[in-house]
C-alpha atoms as a PDB file:
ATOM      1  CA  UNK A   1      12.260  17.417 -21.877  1.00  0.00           C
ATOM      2  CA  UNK A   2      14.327  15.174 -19.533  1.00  0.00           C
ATOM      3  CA  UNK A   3      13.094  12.927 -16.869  1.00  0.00           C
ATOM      4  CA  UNK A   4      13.131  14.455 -13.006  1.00  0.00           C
ATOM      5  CA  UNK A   5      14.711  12.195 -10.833  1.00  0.00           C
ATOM      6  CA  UNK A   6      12.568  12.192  -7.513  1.00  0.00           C
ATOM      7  CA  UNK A   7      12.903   9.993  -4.358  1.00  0.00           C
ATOM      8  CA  UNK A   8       9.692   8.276  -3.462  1.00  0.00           C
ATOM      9  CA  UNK A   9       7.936   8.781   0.333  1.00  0.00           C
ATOM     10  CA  UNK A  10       5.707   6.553  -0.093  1.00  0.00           C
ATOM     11  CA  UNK A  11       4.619   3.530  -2.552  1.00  0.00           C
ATOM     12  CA  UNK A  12       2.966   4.966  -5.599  1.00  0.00           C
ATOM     13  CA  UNK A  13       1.317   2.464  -7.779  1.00  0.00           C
ATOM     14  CA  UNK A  14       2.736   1.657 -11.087  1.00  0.00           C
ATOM     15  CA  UNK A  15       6.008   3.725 -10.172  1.00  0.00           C
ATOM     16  CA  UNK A  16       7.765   2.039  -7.163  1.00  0.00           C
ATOM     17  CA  UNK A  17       8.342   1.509  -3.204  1.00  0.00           C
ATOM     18  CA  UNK A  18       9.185   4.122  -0.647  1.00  0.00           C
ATOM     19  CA  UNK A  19      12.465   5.192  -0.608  1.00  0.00           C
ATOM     20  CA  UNK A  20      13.159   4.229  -4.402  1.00  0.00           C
ATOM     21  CA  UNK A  21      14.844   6.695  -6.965  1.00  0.00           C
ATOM     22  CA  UNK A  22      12.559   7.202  -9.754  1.00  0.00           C
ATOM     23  CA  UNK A  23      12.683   8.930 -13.146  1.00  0.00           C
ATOM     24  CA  UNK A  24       9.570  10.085 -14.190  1.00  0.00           C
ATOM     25  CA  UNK A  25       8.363  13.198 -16.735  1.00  0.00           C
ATOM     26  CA  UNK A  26       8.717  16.659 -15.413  1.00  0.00           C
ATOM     27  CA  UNK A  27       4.607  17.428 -15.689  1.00  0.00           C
ATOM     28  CA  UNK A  28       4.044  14.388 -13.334  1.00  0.00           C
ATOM     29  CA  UNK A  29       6.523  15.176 -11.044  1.00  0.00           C
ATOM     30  CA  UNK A  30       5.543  18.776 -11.012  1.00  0.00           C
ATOM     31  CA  UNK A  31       1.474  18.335 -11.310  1.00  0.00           C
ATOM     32  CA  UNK A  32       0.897  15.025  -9.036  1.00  0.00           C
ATOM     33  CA  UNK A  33       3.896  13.689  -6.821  1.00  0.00           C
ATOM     34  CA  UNK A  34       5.857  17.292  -5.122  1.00  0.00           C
ATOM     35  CA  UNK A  35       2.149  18.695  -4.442  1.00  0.00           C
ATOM     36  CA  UNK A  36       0.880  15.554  -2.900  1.00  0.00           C
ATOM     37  CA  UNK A  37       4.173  15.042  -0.932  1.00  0.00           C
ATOM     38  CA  UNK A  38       4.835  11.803  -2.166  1.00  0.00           C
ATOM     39  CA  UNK A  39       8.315  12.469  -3.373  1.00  0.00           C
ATOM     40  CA  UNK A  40      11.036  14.869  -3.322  1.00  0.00           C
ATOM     41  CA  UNK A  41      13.429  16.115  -5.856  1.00  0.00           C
ATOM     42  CA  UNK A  42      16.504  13.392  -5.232  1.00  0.00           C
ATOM     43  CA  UNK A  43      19.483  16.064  -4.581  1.00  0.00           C
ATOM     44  CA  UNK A  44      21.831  15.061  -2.186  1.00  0.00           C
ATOM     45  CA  UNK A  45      20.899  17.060   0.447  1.00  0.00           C
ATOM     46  CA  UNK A  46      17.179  15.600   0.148  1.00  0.00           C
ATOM     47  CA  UNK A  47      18.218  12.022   0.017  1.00  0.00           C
ATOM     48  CA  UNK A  48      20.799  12.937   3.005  1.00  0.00           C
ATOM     49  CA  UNK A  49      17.358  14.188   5.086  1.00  0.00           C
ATOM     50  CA  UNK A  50      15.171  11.283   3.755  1.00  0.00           C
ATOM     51  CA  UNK A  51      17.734   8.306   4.761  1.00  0.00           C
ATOM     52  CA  UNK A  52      17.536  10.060   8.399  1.00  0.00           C
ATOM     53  CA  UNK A  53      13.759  10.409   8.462  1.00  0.00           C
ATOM     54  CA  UNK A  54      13.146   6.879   6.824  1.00  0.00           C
ATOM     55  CA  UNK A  55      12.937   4.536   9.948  1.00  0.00           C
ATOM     56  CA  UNK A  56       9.733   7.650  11.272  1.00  0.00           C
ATOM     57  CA  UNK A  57       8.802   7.388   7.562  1.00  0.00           C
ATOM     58  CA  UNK A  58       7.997   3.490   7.499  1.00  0.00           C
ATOM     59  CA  UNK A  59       6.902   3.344  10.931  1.00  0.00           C
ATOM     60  CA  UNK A  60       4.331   6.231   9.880  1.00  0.00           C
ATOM     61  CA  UNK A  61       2.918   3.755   6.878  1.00  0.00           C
ATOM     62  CA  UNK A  62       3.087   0.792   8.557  1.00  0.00           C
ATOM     63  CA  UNK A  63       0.588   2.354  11.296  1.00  0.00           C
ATOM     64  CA  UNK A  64      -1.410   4.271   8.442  1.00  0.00           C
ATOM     65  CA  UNK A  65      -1.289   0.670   6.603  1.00  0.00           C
ATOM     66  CA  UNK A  66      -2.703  -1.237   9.597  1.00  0.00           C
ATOM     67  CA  UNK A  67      -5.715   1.570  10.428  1.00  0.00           C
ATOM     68  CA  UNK A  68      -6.300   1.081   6.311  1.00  0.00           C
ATOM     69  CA  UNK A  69      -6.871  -2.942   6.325  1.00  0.00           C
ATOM     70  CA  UNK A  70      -8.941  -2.696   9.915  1.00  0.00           C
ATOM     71  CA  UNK A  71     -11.545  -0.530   7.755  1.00  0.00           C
ATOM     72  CA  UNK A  72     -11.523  -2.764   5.138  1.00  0.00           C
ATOM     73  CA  UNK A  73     -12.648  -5.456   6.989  1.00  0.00           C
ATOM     74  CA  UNK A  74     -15.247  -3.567   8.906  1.00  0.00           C
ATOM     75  CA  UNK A  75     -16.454  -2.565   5.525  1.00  0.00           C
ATOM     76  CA  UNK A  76     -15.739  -5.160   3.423  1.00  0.00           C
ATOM     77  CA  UNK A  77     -18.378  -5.828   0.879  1.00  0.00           C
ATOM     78  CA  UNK A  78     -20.053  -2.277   0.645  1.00  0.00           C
ATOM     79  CA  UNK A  79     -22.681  -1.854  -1.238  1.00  0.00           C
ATOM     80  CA  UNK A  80     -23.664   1.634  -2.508  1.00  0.00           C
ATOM     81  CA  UNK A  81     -26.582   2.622  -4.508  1.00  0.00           C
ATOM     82  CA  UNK A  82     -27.076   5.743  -6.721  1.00  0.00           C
ATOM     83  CA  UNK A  83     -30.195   6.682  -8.707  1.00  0.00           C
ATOM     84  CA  UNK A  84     -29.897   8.042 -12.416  1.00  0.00           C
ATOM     85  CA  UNK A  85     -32.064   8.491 -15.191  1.00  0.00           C
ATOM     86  CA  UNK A  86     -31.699   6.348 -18.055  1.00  0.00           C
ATOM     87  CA  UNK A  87     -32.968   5.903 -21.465  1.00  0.00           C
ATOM     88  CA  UNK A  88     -35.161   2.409 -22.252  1.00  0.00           C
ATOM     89  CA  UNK A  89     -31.939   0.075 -23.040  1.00  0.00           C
ATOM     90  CA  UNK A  90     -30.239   1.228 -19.829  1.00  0.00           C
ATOM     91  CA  UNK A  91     -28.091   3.568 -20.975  1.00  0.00           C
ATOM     92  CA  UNK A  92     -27.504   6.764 -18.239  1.00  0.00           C
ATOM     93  CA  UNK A  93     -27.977   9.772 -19.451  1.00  0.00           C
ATOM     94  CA  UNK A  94     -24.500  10.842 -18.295  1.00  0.00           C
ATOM     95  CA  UNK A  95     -22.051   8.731 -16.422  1.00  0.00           C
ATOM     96  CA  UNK A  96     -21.569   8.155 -12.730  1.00  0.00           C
ATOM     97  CA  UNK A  97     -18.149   9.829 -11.927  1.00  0.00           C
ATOM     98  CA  UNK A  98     -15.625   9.027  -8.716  1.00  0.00           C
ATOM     99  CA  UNK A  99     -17.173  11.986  -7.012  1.00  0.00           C
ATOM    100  CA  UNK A 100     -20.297  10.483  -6.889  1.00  0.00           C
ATOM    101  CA  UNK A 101     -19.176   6.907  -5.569  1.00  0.00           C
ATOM    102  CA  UNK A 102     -17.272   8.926  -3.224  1.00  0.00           C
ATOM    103  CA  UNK A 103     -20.530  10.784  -1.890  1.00  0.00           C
ATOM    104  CA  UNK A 104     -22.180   7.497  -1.858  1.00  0.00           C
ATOM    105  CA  UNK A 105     -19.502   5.611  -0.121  1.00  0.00           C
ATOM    106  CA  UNK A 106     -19.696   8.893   2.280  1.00  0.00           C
ATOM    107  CA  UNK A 107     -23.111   8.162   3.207  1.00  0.00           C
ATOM    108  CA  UNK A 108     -22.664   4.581   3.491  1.00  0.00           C
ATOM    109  CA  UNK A 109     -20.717   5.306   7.039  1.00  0.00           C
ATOM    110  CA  UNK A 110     -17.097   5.003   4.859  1.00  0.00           C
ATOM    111  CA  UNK A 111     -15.520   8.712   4.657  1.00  0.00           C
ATOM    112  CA  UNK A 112     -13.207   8.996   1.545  1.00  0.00           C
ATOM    113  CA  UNK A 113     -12.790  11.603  -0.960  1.00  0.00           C
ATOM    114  CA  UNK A 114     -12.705  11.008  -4.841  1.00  0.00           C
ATOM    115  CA  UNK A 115      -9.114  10.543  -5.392  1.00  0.00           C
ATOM    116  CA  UNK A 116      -9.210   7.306  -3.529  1.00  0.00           C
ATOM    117  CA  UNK A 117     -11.973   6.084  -6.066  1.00  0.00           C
ATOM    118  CA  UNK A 118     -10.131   3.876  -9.005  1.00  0.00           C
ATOM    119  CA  UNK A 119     -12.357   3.634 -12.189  1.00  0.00           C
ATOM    120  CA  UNK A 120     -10.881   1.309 -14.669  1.00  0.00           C
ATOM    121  CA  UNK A 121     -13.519   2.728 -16.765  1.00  0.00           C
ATOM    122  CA  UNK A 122     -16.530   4.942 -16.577  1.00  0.00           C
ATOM    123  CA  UNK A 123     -20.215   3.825 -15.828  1.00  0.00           C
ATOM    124  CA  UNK A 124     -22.350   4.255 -18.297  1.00  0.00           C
ATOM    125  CA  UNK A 125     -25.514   1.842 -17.599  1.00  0.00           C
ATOM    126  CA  UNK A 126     -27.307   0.806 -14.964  1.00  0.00           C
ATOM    127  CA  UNK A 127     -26.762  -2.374 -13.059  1.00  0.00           C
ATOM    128  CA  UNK A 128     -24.109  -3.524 -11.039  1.00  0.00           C
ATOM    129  CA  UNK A 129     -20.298  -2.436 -10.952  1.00  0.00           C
ATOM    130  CA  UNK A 130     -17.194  -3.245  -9.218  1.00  0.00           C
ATOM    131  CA  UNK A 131     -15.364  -0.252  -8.303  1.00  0.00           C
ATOM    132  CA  UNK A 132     -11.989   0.059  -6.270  1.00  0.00           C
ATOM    133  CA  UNK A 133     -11.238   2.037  -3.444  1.00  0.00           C
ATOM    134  CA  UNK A 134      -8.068   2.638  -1.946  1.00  0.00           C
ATOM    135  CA  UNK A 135      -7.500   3.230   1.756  1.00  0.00           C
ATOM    136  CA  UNK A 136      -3.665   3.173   1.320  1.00  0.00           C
ATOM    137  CA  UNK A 137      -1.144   2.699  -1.067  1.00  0.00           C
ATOM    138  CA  UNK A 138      -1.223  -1.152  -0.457  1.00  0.00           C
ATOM    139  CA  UNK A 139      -4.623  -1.208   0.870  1.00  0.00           C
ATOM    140  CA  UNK A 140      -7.640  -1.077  -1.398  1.00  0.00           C
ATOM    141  CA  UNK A 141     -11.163  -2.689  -1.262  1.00  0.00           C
ATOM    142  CA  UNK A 142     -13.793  -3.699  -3.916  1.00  0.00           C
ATOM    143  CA  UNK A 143     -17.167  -1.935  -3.248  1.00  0.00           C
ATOM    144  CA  UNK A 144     -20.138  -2.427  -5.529  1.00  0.00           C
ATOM    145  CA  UNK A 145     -22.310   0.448  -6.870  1.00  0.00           C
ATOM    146  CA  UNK A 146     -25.731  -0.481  -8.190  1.00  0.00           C
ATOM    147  CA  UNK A 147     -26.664   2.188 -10.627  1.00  0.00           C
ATOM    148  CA  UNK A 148     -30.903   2.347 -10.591  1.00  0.00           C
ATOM    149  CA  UNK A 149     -33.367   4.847 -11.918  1.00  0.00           C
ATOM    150  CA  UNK A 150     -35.036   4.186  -8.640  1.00  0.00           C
ATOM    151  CA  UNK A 151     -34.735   2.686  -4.832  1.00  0.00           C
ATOM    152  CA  UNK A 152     -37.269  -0.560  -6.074  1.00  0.00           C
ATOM    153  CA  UNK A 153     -35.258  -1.238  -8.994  1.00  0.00           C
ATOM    154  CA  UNK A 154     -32.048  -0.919  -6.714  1.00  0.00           C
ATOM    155  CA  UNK A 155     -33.418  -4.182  -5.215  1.00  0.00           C
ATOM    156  CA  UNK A 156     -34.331  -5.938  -7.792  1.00  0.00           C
ATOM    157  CA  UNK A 157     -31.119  -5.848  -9.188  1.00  0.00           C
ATOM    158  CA  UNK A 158     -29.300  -6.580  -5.549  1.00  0.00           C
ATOM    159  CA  UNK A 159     -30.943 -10.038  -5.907  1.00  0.00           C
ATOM    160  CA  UNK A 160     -30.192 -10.674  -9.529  1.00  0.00           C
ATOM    161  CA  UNK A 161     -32.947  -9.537 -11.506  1.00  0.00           C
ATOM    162  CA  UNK A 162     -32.805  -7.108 -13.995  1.00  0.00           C
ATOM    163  CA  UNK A 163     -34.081  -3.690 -14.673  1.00  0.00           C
ATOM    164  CA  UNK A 164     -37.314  -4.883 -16.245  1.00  0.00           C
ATOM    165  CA  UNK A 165     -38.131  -6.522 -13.182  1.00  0.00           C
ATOM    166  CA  UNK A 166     -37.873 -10.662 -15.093  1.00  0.00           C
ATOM    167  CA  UNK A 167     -35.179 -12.929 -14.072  1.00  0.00           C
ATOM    168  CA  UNK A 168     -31.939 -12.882 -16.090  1.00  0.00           C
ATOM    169  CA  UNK A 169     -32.175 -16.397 -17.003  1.00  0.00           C
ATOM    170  CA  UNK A 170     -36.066 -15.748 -18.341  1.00  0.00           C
ATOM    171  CA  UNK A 171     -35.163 -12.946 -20.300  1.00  0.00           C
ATOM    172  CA  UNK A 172     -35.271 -14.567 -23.944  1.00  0.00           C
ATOM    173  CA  UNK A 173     -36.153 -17.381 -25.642  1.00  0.00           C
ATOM    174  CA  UNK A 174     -33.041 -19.230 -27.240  1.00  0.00           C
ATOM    175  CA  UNK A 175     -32.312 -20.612 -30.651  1.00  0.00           C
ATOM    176  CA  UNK A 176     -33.585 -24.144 -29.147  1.00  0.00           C
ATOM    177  CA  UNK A 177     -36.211 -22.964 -27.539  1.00  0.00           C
ATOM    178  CA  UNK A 178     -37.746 -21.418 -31.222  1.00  0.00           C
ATOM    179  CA  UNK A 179     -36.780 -24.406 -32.784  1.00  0.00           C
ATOM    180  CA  UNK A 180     -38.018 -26.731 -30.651  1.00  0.00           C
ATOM    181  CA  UNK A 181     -41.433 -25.022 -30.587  1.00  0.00           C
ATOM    182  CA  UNK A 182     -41.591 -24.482 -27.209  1.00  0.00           C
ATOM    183  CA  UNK A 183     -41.702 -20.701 -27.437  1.00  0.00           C
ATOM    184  CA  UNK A 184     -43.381 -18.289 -29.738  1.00  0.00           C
ATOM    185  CA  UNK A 185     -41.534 -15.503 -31.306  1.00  0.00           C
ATOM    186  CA  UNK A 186     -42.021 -12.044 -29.915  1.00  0.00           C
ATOM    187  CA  UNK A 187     -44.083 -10.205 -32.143  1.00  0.00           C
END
């Protein structure tokens, strides 16, 4: 199929800047940008109407921009915590999706949906994760999820411990260590 040439309303990441002409495949176009309203089809009449909406346009995201980074610094540095059940080596039973993160986040005093949650990858164990969340297009903030079987264990690993409740840096012995007969092996 050929590409759809769209014009852009506002900046869509990995694709381009408001008001650019794009080519992009006609499932993406037709799934993800019309139904959003982040483009339009680029005809002539709709880049006619866009050039005479575009100084309303940009002075629409540059007041949606500024609300975005004044809630990322009241949040900065959120913290959200979600309890799972896990298997012995930390493994979830399951994964912790965007919805959840959003729900958290939710809680947390930070309203935002799941489509503003970007997971580079899913979460599969418990401990600590960076996650990002995007207020905007060119707004986003880092907000770390602590995935726990259980509240206590939450705060254990908020101050660096891990799951087991021992230090990270007294959690085994090392090749030296057994060598130089300062530790026993387990066992």
């Amino acid at each position: 199929m050929a590409a759809v040439e769209l014009v852009l309303l506002q900046r869509v990441e990995k694709l381009g800047q408001m008001g650019d002409v794009v080519k992009v495949k006609p499932g993406y176009a037709r799934n993800f940008l019309l139904p959003q309203k982040k483009a339009l089809r680029a005809s002539k009449d709709n880049l006619a109407r866009f050039e005479q909406q575009r100084a309303q346009l940009e002075a629409q995201n540059i007041k949606r921009r500024e609300e975005a980074e004044r809630l990322a610094e009241r949040v900065g540095g959120l913290t959200v915590v979600i309890i799972r059940q896990a298997g012995e080596s930390g493994s979830l039973y399951g994964s912790v999706s965007a919805r959840d993160i959003s729900d958290a986040c939710t809680a947390a005093g930070l309203t935002i949906n799941r489509s503003q949650v970007v997971l580079e990858h899913p979460i599969k164990t418990l401990g600590l994760a960076k996650v990002r969340v995007s207020l905007h297009p060119e707004v986003s903030i880092p907000v770390t999820v602590n995935v726990a079987r259980s509240p206590e264990e939450a705060e254990r690993q908020a101050r660096g411990e891990r799951a087991t409740g021992e230090l990270e840096e007294e959690q085994t012995p090392t090749a030296e260590d057994i060598f130089e007969g300062d530790t026993q092996l387990p066992g």
